[in-house]
Protein backbone atom coordinates (compact mmCIF):
# COMPACT_ATOMS: atom_id res chain seq x y z
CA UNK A 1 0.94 25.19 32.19
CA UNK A 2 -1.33 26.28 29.37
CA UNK A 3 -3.79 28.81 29.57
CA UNK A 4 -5.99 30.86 27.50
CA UNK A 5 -3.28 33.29 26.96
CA UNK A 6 -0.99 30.67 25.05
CA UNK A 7 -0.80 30.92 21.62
CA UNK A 8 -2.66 29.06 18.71
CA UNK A 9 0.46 27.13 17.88
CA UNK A 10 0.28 25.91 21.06
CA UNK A 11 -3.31 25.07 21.21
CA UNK A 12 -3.48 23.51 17.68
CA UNK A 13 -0.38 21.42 18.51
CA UNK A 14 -1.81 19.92 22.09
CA UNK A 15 -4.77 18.90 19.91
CA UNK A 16 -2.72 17.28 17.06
CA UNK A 17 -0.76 15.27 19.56
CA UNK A 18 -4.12 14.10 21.02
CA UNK A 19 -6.01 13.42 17.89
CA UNK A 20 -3.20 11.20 16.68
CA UNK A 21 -1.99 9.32 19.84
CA UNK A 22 -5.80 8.45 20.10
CA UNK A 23 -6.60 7.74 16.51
CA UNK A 24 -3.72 4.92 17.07
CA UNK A 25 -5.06 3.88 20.07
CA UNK A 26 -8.15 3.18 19.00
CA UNK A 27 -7.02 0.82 16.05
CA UNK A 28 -4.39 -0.95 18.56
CA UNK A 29 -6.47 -0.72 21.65
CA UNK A 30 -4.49 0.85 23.68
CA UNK A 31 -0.93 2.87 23.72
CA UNK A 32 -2.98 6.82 23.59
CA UNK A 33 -0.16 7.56 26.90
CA UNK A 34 2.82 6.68 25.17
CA UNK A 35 2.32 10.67 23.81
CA UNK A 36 -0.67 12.14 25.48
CA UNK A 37 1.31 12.03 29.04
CA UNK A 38 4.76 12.96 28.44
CA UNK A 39 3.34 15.95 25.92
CA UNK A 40 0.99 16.77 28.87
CA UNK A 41 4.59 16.44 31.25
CA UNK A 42 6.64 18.91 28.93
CA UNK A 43 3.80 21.05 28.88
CA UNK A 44 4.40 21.96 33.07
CA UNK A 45 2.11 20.12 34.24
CA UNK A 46 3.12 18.02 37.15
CA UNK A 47 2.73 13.87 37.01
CA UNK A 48 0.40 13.13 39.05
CA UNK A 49 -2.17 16.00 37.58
CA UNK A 50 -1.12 15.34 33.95
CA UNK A 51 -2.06 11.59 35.09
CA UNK A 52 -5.44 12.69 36.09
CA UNK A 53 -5.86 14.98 32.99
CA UNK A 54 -4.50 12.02 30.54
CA UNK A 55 -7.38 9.84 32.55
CA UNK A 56 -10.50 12.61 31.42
CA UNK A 57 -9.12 12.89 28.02
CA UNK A 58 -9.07 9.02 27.55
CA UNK A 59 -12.32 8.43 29.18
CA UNK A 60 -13.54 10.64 26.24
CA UNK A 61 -11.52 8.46 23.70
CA UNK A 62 -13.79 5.38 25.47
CA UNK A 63 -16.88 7.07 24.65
CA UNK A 64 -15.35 7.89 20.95
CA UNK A 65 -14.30 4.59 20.22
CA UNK A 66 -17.46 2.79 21.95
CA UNK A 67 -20.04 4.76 19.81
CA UNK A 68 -18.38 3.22 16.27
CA UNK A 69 -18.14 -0.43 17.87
CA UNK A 70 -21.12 -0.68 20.42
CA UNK A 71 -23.05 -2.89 18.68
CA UNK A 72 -20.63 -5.93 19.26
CA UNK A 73 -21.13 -5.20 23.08
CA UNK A 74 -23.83 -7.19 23.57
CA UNK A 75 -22.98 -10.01 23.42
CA UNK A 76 -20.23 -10.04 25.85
CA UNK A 77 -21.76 -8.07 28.19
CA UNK A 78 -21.18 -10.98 30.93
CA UNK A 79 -17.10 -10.35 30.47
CA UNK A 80 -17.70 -6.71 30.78
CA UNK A 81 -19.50 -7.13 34.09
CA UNK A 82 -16.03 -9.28 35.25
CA UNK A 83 -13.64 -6.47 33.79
CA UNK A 84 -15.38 -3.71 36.03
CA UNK A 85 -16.11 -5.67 39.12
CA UNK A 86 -12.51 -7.07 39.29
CA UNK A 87 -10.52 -4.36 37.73
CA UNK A 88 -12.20 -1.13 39.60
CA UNK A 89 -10.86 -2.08 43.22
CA UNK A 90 -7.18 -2.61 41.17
CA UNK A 91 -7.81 1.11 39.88
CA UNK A 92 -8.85 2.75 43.28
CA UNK A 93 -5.39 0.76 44.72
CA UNK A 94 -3.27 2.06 42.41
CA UNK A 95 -4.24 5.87 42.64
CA UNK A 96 -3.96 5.59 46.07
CA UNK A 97 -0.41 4.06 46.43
CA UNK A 98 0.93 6.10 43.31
CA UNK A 99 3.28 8.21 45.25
CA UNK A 100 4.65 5.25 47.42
CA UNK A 101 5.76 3.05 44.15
CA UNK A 102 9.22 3.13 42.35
CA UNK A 103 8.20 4.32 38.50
CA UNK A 104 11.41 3.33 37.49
CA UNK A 105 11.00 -0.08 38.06
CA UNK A 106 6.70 -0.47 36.99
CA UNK A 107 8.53 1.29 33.51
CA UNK A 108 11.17 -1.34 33.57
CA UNK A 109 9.08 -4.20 33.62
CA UNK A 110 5.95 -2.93 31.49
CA UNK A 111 8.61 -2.28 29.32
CA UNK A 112 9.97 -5.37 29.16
CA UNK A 113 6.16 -6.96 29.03
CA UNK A 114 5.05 -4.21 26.00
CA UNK A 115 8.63 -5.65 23.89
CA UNK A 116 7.49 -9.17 24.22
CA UNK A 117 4.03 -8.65 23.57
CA UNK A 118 4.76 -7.19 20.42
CA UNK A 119 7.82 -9.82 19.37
CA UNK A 120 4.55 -12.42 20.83
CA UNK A 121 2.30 -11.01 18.47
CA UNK A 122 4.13 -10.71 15.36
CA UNK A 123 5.80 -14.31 16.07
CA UNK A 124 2.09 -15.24 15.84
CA UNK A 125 0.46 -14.94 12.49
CA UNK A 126 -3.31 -15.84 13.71
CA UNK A 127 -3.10 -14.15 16.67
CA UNK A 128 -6.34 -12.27 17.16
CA UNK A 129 -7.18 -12.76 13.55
CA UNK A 130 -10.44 -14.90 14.23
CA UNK A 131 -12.94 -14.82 17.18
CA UNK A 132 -13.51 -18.18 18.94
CA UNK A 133 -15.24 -19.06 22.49
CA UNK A 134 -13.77 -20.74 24.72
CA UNK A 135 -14.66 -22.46 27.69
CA UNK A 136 -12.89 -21.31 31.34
CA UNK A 137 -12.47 -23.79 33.85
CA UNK A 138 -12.58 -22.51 37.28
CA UNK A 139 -8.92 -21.74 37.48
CA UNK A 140 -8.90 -19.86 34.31
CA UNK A 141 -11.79 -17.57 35.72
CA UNK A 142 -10.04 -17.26 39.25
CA UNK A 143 -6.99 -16.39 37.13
CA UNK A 144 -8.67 -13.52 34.70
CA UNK A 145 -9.99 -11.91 37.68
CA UNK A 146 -6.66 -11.89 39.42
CA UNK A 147 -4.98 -10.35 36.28
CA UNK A 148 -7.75 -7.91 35.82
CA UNK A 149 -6.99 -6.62 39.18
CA UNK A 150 -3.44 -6.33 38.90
CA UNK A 151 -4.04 -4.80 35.31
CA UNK A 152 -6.17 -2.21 37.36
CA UNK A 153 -3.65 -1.25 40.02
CA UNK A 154 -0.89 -0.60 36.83
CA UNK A 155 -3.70 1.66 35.05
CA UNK A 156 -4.35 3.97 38.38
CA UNK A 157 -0.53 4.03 38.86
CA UNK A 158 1.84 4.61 35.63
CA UNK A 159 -1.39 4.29 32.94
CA UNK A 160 0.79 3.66 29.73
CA UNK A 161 0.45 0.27 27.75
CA UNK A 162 -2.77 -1.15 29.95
CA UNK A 163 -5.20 -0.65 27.38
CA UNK A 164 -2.81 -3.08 25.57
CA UNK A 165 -2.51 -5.66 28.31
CA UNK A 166 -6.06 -5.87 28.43
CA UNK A 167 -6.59 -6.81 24.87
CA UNK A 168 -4.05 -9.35 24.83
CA UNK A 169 -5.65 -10.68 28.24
CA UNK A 170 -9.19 -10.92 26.21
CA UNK A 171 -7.92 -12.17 22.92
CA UNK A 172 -5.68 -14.81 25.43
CA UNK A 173 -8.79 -15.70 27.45
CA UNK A 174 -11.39 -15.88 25.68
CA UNK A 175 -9.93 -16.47 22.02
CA UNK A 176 -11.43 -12.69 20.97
CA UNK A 177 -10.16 -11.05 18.02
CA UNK A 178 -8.81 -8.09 17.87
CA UNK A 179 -11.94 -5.88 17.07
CA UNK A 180 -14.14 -7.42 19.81
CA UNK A 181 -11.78 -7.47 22.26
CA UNK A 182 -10.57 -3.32 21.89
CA UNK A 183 -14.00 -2.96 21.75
CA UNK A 184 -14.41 -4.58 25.24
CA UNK A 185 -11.18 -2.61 26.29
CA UNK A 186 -12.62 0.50 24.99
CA UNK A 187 -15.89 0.52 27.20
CA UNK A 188 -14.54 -0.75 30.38
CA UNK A 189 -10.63 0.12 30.39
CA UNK A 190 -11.47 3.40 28.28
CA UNK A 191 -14.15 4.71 29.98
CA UNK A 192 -14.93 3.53 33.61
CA UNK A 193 -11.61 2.49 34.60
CA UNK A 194 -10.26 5.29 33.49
CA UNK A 195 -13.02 7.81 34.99
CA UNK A 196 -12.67 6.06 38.40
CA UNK A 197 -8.40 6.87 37.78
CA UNK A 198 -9.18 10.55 36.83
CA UNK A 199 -11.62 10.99 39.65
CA UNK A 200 -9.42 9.56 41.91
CA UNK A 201 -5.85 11.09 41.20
CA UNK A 202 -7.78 14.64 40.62
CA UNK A 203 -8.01 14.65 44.14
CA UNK A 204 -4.18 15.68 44.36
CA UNK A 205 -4.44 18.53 42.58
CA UNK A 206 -6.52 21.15 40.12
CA UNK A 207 -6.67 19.53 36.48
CA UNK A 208 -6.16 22.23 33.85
CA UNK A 209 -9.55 22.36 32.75
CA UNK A 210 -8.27 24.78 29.17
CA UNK A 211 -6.46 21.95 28.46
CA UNK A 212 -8.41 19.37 29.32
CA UNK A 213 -10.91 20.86 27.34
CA UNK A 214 -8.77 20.82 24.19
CA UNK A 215 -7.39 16.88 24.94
CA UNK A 216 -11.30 15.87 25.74
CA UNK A 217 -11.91 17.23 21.70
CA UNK A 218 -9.16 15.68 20.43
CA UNK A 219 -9.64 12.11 22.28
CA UNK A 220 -12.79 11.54 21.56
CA UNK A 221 -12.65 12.48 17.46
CA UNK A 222 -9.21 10.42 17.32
CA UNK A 223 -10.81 7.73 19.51
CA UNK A 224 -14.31 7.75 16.68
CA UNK A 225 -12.21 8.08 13.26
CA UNK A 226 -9.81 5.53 15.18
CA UNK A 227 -12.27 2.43 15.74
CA UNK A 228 -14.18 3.37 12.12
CA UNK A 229 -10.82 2.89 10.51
CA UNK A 230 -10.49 -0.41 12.41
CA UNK A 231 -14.04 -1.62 11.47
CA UNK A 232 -13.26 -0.76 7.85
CA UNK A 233 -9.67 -2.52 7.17
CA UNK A 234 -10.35 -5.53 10.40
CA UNK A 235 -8.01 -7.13 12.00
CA UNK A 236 -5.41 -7.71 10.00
CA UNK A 237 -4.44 -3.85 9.78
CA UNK A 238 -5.63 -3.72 14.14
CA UNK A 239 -2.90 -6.89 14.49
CA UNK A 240 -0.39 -4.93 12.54
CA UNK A 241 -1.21 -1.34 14.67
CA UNK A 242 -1.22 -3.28 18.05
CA UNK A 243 2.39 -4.68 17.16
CA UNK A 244 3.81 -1.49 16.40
CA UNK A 245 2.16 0.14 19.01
CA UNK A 246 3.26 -2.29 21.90
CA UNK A 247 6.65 -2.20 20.28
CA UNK A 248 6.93 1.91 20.72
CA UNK A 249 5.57 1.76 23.70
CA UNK A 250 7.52 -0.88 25.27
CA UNK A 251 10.93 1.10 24.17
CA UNK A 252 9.48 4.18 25.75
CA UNK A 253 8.73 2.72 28.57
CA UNK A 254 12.52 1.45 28.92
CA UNK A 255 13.86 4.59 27.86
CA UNK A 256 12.14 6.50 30.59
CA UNK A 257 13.39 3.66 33.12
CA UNK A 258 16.35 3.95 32.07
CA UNK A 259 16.72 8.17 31.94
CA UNK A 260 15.26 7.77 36.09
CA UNK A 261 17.63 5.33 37.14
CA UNK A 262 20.19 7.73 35.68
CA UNK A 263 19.05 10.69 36.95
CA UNK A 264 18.26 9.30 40.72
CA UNK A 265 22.37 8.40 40.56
């Protein structure tokens, strides 16, 4: 586990990873866990702490990314509300049945789910492009808020690719674009969710707080230079980021599926 004693290689690289898993995620909206947590893993710290410590550093890439892009908040403040009311009791559930689940098969299908999101999305060449409102009926609300809440449990259990799932869910929903929606994702999923998760799962176990420290730094400037480069280039460049991201993150996921099922036989 790193301490002060470890070297400045080792320092400068845990910030490097950091700064440009989250500099991604803020473009695509999600996808900072595909690295963050597995470097945080090799690094010897166990799951369920690196979980927690992955959860502080990305509540800091929140706060980064929602300082370039709060502005557009305000006007879907409403949906915000319904993201944190419905997806907080999904978080608190998941932390709390995280050592009862089977990872191999949550990675299996959010896997599966991150592939065809990103096949989805490229397949789709106005996807998320333009913002549009649209008007819910009463099943479409009852069925948001029952996503939301499953999106929560999945982001207090395995964390990787729900930052994703929630823009789609917005852009889906609502007929966002890209930029308003990860800006929607970034404030709720990024910062409360996520500090409810950390909270939570910190409980186990001391987080590192040297290393913390270092991911917190590198979150947070990733997460800012992240959603400026999204404001400059739009959507067209987020569109192209989220694909690639959900891709990567969807093979991951499968890989590390597939290397458990393996192992456990």
């Amino acid at each position: 586990m790193i301490n002060i004693n470890n070297s400045l290689l080792e320092i400068i690289s845990i910030f490097f990873v950091s700064f440009i898993s989250n500099i991604f995620s803020a473009i695509s909206g999600g996808g900072a866990g595909l690295v963050q947590l597995p470097a945080l893993i090799l690094f010897g710290v166990p799951y369920y702490q690196a979980l927690a410590t992955h959860k502080f550093a990305t509540v800091a890439l929140g706060i980064g990314g929602s300082m370039r892009n709060y502005k557009s908040l305000k006007n879907d403040f409403p949906v915000l509300l319904e993201i944190l009311f419905y997806g907080i009791p999904g978080v608190i559930v998941g932390t709390s049945i995280v050592g009862l689940i089977s990872e191999e098969y949550l990675y299996l299908a959010l896997g599966v789910f991150s592939v065809l999101l990103a096949v989805y999305s490229f397949s789709k060449s106005e996807f998320g492009i333009s913002s549009k409102d649209l008007n819910l009926n009463i099943w479409s609300k009852l069925r948001f808020a029952f996503i939301v809440f499953l999106i929560g449990i999945l982001n207090g259990s395995i964390s990787s690719g729900t930052g994703l799932l929630m823009t789609l869910l917005l852009i889906k929903t609502f007929g966002m674009d890209f930029l308003r929606s990860i800006s929607l994702t970034f404030f709720s999923v990024g910062i409360f969710w996520n500090a409810v998760g950390a909270i939570s799962l910190s409980k186990i176990g001391i987080v590192p707080i040297n290393l913390l420290i270092i991911l917190i730094i590198g979150s947070f400037v990733g997460g800012f230079i992240g959603a400026h480069l999204s404001q400059l280039k739009g959507n067209k460049l987020v569109k192209k980021v989220f694909t690639v991201v959900c891709l990567l993150v969807g093979i991951s996921l499968l890989i590390k599926s597939i290397s458990i099922f393996s192992y456990s036989n």
